[in-house]
Protein backbone atom coordinates (compact mmCIF):
# COMPACT_ATOMS: atom_id res chain seq x y z
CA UNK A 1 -70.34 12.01 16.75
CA UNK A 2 -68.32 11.85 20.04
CA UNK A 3 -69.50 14.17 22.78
CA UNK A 4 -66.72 16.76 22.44
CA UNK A 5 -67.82 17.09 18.38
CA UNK A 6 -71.67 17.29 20.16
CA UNK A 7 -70.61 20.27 21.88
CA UNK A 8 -68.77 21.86 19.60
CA UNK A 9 -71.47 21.79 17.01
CA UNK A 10 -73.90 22.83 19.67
CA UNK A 11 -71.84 25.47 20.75
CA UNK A 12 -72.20 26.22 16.89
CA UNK A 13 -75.58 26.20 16.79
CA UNK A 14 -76.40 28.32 19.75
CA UNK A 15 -74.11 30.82 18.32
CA UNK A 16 -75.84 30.87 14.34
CA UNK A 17 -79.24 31.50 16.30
CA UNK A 18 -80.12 28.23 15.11
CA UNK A 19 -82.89 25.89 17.21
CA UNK A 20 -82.63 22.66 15.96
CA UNK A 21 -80.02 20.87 18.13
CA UNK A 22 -79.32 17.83 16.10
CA UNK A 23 -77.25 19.39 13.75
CA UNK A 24 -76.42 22.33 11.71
CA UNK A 25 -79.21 23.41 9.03
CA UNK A 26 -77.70 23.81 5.51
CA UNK A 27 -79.39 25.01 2.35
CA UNK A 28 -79.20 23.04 -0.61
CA UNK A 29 -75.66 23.83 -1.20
CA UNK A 30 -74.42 22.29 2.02
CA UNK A 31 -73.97 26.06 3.54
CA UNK A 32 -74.44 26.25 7.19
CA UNK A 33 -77.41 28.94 7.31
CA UNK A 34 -76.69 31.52 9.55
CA UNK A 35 -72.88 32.24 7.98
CA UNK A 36 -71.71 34.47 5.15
CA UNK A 37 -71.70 31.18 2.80
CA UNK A 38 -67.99 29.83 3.31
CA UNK A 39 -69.20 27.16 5.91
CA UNK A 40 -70.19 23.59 5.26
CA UNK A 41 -71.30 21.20 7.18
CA UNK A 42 -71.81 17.79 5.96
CA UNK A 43 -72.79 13.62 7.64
CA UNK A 44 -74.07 13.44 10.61
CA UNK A 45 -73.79 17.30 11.67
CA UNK A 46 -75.39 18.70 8.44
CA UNK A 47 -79.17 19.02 8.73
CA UNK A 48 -79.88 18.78 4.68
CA UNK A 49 -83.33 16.43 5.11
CA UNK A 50 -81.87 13.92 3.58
CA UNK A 51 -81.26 10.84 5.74
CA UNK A 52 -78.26 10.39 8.10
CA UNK A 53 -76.81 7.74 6.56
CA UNK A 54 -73.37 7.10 5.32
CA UNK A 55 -74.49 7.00 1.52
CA UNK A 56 -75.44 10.46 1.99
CA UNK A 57 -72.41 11.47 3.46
CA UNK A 58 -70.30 9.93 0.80
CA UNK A 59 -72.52 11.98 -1.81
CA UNK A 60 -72.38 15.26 0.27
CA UNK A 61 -68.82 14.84 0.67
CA UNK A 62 -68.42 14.65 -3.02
CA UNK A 63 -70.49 17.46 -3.94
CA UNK A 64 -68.31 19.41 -1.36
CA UNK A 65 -65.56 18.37 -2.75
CA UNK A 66 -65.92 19.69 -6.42
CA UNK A 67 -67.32 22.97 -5.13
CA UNK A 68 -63.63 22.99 -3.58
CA UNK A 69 -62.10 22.17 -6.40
CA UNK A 70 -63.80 25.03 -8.62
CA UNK A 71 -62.05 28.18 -9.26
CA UNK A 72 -64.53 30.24 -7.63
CA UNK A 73 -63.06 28.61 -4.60
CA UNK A 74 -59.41 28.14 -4.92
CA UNK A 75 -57.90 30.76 -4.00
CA UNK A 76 -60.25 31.18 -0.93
CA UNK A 77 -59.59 27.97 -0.07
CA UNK A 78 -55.80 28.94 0.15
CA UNK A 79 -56.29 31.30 3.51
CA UNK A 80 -59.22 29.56 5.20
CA UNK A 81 -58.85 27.41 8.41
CA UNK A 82 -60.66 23.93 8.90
CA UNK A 83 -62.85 22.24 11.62
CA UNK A 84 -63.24 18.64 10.67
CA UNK A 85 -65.46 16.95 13.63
């Protein structure tokens, strides 16, 4: 992560009431705990336990991705704005 990203997501994380500044803590869906459920955060600024590494982001990414792609989501997905750091 570049230091802009760095303080975004801690800007993030001081405002979710979260403490761990590494990252954003997700539950086991990728949800960013702390929100009403519609935020992910995945890589390097999703703290899931599993490693940082870039097979796990390619994985998390692709669980993300079908969750998008599900019509529970779809027409959510239609109205939402994106932060991609």
């Amino acid at each position: 992560m570049t230091n802009t990203h760095t303080h975004t997501i801690q800007k993030l994380v001081d405002a979710l009431g979260q403490t761990d500044k590494r990252g954003l803590k997700v539950d086991d869906c990728l949800r960013v705990e702390g929100t009403d459920g519609s935020v992910y955060a995945i890589g390097d600024v999703g703290l899931s336990g599993n490693p940082p590494t870039a097979q796990v982001a390619t994985q998390e990414g692709k669980h993300i991705g079908r969750a998008f792609r599900s019509e529970e989501h779809t027409s959510e997905l239609q109205s939402r704005q994106y932060l991609v750091c």
